[in-house]
N, C-alpha and C. Protein backbone atom coordinates (compact mmCIF):
# COMPACT_ATOMS: atom_id res chain seq x y z
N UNK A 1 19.78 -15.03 2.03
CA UNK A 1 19.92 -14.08 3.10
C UNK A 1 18.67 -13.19 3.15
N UNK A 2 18.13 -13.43 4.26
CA UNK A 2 16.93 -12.35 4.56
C UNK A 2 17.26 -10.80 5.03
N UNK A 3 16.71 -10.01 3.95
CA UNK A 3 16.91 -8.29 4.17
C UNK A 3 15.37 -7.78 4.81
N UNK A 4 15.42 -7.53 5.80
CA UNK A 4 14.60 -6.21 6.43
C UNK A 4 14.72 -4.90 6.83
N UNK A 5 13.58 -4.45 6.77
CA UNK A 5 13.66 -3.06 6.94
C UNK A 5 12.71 -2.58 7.83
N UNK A 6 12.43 -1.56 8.76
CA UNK A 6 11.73 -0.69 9.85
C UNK A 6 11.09 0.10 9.15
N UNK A 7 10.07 -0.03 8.92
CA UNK A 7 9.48 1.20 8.29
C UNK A 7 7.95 1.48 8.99
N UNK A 8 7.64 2.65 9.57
CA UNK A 8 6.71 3.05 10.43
C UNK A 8 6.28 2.25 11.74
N UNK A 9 6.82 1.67 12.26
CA UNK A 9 6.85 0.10 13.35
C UNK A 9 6.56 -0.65 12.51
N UNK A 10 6.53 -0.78 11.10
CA UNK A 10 6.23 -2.63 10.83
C UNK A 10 7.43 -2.75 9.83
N UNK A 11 7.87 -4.33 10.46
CA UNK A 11 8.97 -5.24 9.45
C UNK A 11 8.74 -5.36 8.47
N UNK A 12 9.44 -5.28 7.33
CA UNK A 12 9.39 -5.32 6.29
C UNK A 12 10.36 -6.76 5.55
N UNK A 13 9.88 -7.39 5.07
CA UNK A 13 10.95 -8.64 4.64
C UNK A 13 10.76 -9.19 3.53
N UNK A 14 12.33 -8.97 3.21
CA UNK A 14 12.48 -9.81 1.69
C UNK A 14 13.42 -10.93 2.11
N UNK A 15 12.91 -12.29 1.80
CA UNK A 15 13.96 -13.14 1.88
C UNK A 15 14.33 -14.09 0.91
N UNK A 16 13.85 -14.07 -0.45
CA UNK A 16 14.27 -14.50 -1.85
C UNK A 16 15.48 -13.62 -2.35
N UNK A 17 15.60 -12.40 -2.32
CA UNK A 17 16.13 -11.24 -2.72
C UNK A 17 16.34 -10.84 -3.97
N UNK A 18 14.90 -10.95 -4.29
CA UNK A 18 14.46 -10.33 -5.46
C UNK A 18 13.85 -9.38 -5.20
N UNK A 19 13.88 -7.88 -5.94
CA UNK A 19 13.41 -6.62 -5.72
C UNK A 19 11.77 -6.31 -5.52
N UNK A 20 10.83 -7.49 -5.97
CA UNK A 20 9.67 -7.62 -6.46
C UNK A 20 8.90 -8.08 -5.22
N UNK A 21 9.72 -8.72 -4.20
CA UNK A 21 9.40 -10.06 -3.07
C UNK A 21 9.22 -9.23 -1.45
N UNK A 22 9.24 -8.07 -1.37
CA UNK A 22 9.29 -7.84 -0.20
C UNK A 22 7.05 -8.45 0.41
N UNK A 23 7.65 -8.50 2.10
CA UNK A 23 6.51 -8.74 2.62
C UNK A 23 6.42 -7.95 3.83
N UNK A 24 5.14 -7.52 4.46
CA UNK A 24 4.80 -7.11 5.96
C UNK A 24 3.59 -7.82 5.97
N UNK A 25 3.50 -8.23 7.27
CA UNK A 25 2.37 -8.46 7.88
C UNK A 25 1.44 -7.06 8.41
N UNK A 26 0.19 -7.35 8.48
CA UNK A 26 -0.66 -5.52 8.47
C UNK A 26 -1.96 -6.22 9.47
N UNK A 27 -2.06 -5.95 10.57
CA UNK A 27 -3.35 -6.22 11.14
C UNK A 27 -3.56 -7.93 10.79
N UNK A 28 -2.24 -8.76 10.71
CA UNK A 28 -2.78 -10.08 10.34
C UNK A 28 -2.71 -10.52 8.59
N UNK A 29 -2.87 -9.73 8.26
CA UNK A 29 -2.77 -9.95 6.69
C UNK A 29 -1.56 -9.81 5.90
N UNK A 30 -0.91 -10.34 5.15
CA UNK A 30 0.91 -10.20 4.61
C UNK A 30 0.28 -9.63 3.41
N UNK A 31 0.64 -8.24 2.77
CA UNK A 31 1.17 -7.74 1.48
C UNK A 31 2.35 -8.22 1.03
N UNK A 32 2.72 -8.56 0.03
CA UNK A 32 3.50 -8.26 -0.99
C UNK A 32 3.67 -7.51 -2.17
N UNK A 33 4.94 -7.34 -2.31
CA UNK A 33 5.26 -6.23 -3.78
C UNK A 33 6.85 -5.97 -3.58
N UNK A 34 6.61 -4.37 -4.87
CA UNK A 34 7.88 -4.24 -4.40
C UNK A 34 7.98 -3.27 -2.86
N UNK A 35 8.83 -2.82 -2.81
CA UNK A 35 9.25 -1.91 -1.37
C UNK A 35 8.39 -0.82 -1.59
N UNK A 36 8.69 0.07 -2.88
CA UNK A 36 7.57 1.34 -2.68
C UNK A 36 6.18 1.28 -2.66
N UNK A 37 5.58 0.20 -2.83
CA UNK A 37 4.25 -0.01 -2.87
C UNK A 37 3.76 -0.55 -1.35
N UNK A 38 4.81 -1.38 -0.92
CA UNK A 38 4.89 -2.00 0.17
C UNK A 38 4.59 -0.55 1.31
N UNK A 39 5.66 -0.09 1.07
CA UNK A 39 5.36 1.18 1.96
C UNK A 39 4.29 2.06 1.66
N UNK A 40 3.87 2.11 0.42
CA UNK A 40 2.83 3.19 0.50
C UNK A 40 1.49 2.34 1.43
N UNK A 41 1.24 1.05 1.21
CA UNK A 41 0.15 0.43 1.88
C UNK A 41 0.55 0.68 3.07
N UNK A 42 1.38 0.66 4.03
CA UNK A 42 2.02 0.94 5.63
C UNK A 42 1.32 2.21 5.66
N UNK A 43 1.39 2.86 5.05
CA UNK A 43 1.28 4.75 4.77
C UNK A 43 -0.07 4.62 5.10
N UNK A 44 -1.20 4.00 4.19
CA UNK A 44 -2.46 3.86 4.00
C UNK A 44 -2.80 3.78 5.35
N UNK A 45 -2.30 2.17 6.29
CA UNK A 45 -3.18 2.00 6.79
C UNK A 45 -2.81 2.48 8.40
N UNK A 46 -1.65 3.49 8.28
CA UNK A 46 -1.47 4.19 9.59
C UNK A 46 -2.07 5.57 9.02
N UNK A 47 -2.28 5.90 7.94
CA UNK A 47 -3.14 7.12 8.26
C UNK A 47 -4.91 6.80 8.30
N UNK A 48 -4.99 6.04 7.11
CA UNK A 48 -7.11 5.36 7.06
C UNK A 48 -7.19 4.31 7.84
N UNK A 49 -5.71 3.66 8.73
CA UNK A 49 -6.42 2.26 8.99
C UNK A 49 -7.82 1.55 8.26
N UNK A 50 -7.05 1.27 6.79
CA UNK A 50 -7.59 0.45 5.70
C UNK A 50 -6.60 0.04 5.21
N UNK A 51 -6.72 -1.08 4.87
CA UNK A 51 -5.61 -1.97 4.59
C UNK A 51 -6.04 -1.80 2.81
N UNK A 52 -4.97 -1.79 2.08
CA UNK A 52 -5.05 -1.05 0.35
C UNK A 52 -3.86 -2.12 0.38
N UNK A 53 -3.89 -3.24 -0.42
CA UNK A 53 -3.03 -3.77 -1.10
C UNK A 53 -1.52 -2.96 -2.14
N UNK A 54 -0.56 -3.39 -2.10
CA UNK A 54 0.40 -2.86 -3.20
C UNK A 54 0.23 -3.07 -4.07
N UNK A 55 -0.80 -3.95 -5.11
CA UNK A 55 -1.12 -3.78 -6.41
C UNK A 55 -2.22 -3.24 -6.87
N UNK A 56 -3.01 -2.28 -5.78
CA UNK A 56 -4.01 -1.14 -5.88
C UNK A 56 -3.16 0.00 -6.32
N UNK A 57 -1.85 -0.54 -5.55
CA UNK A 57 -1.33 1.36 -5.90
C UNK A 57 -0.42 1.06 -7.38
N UNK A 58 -0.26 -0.02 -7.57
CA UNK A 58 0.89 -0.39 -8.81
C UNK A 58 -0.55 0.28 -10.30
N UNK A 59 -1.56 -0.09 -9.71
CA UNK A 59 -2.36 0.00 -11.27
C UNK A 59 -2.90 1.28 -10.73
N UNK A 60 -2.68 2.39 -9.87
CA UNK A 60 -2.97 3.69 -9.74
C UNK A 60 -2.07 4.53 -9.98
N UNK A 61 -0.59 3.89 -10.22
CA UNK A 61 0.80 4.32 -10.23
C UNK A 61 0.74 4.43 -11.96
N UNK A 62 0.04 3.34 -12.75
CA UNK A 62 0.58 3.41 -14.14
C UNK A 62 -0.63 4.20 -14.34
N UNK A 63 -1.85 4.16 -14.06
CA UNK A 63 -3.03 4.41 -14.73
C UNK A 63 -2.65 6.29 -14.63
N UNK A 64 -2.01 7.16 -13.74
CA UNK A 64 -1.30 8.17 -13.70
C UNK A 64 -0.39 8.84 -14.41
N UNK A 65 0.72 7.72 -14.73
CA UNK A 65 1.56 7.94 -15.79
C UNK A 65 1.13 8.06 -17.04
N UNK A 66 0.02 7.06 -17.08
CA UNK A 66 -0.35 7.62 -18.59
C UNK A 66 -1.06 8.39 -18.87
N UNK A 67 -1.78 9.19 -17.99
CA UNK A 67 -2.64 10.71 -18.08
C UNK A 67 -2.19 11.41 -18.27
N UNK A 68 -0.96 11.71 -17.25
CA UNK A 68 -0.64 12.78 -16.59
C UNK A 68 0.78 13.18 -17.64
N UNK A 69 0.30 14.53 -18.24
CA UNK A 69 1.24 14.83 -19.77
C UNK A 69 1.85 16.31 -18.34
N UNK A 70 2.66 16.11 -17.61
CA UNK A 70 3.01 16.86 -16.57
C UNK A 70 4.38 17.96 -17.88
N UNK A 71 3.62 19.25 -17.63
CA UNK A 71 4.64 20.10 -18.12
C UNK A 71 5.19 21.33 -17.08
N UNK A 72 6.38 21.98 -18.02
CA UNK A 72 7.06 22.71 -16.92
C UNK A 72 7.64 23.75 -17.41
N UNK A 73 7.43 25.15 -16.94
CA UNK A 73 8.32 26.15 -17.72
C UNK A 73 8.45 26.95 -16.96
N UNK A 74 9.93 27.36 -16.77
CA UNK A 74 10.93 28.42 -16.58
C UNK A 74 11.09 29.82 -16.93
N UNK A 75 9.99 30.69 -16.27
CA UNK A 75 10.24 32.23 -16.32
C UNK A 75 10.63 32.85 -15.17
N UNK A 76 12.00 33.44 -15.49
CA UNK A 76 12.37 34.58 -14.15
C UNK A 76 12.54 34.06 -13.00
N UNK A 77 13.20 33.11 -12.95
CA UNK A 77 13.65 31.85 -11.99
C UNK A 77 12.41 31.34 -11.02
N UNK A 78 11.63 31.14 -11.82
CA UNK A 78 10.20 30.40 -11.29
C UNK A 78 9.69 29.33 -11.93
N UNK A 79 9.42 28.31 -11.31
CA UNK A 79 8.82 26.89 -12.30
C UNK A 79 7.30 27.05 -12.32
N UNK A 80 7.11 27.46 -13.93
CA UNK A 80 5.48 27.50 -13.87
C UNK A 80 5.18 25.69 -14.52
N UNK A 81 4.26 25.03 -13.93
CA UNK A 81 3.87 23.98 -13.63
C UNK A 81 2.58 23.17 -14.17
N UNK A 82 2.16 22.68 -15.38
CA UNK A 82 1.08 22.18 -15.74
C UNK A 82 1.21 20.30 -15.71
N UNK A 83 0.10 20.20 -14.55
CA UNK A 83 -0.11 18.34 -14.42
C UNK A 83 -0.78 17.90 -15.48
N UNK A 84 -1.99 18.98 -15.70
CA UNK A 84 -3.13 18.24 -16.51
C UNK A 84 -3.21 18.17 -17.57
N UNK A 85 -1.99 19.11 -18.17
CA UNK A 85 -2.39 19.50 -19.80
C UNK A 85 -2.91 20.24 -20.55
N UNK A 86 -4.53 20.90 -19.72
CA UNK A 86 -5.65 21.63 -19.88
C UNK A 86 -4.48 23.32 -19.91
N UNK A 87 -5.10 23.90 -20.90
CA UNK A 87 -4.71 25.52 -21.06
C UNK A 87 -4.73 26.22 -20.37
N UNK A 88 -5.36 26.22 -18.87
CA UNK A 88 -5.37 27.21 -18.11
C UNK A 88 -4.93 26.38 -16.93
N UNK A 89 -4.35 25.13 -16.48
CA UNK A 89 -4.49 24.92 -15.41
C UNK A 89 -3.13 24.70 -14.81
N UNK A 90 -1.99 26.33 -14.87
CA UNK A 90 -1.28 26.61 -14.70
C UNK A 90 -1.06 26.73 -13.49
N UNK A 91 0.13 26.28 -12.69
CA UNK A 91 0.38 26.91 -11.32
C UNK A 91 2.03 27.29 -11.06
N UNK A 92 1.82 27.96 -9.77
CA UNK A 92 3.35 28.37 -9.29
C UNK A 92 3.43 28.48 -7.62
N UNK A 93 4.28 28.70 -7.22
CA UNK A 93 4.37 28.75 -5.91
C UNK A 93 5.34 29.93 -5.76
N UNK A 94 4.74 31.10 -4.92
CA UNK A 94 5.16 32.69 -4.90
C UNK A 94 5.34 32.61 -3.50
N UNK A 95 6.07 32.76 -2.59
CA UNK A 95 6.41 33.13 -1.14
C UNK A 95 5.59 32.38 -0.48
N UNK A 96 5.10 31.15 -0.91
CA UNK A 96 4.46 30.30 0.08
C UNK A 96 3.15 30.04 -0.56
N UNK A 97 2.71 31.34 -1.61
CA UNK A 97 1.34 30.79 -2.22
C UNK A 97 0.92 30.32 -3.45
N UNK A 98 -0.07 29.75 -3.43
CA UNK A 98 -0.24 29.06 -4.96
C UNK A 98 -1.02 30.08 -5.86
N UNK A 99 -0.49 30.64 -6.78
CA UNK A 99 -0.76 30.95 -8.09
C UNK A 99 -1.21 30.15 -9.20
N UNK A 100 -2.73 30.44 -9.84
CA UNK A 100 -2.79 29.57 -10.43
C UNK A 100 -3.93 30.00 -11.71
N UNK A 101 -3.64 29.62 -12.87
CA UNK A 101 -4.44 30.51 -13.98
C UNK A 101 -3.53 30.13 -15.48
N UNK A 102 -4.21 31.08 -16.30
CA UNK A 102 -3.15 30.75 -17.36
C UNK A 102 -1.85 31.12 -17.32
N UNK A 103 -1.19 30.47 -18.58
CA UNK A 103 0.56 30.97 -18.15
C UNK A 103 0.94 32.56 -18.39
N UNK A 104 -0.26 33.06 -19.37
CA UNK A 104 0.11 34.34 -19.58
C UNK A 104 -0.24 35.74 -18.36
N UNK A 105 -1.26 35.13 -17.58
CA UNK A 105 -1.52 35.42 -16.08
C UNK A 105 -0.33 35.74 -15.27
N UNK A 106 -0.20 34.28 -15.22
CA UNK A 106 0.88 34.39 -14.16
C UNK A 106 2.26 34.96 -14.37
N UNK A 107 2.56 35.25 -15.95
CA UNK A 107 3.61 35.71 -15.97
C UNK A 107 3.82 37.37 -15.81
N UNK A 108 2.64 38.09 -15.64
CA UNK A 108 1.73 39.10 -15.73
C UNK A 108 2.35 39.59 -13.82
N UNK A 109 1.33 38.64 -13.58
CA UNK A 109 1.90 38.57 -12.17
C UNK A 109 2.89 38.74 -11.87
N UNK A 110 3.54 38.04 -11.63
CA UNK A 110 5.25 37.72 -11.52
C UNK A 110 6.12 38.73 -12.01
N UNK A 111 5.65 39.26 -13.10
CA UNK A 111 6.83 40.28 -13.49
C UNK A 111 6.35 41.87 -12.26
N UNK A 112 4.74 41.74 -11.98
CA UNK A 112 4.21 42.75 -10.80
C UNK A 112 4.90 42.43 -9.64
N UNK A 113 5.30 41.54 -9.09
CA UNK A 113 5.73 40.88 -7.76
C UNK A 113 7.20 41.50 -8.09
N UNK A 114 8.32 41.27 -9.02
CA UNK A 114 9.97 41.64 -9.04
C UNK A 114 9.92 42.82 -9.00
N UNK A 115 8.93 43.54 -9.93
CA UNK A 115 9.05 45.28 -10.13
C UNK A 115 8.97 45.65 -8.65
N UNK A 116 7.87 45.05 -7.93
CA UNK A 116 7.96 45.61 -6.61
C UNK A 116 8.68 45.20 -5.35
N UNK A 117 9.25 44.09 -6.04
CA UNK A 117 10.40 43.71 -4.92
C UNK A 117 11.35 44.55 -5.54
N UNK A 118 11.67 44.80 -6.33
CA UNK A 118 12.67 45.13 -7.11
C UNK A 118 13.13 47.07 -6.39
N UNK A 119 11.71 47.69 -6.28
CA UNK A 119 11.27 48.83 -5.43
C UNK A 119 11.63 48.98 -4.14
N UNK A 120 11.31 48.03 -3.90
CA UNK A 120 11.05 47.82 -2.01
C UNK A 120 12.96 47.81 -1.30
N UNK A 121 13.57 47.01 -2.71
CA UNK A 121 14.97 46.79 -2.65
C UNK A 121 15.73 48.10 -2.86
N UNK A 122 15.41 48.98 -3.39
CA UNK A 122 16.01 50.07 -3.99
C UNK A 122 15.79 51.43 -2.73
N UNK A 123 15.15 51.41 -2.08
CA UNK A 123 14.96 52.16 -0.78
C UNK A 123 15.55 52.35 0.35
């Protein structure tokens, strides 16, 4: 049984139905992979119109995972946020903006931001 899917105007088709097997045709050319890779190449080449294979993004997908030591900590109901690992390359997101520095910075910050919401509330 052949499964397709619509994804950005182009068909998407698996008809082995194995998770690994999907196909689109792209400007003439058929990718294969799985579905999320499948789609990220759709993604590619309606935003660069460049056609990027799904096993460009499969070995950009692992080569990521294994860098990326992504940490996360919880002060004062805020997620302070480290991708890289590096000691200072802390971030947060405050009413829309990015905060970004060490963690002892930002917590510096943050406790300046409640005191004065905290003010502004009390009036």
């Amino acid at each position: 049984m052949k499964k397709r899917l619509l994804y950005r105007g182009y068909h998407l088709e698996n008809a082995s139905g194995d998770l690994d097997d999907w196909k689109v045709n792209i400007n003439g050319k058929i990718l294969a992979g799985k579905v999320t890779l499948v789609k990220k190449s759709i993604d590619w080449w309606c935003d660069m119109k460049t056609i990027m294979s799904p096993a460009s993004f499969a070995k950009a997908d692992s080569a990521q995972q294994t860098t990326a030591q992504r940490k996360t900590e919880d002060y004062r109901g805020f997620k302070l946020i480290n991708d890289s690992g590096k000691p200072n390359e802390w971030y947060v997101l405050l009413r829309g903006q990015l905060l970004k520095g060490s963690p002892v910075a930002i917590k510096k910050h943050l406790d300046k931001v409640i005191e004065k919401i905290a003010a502004q509330q009390k009036k």
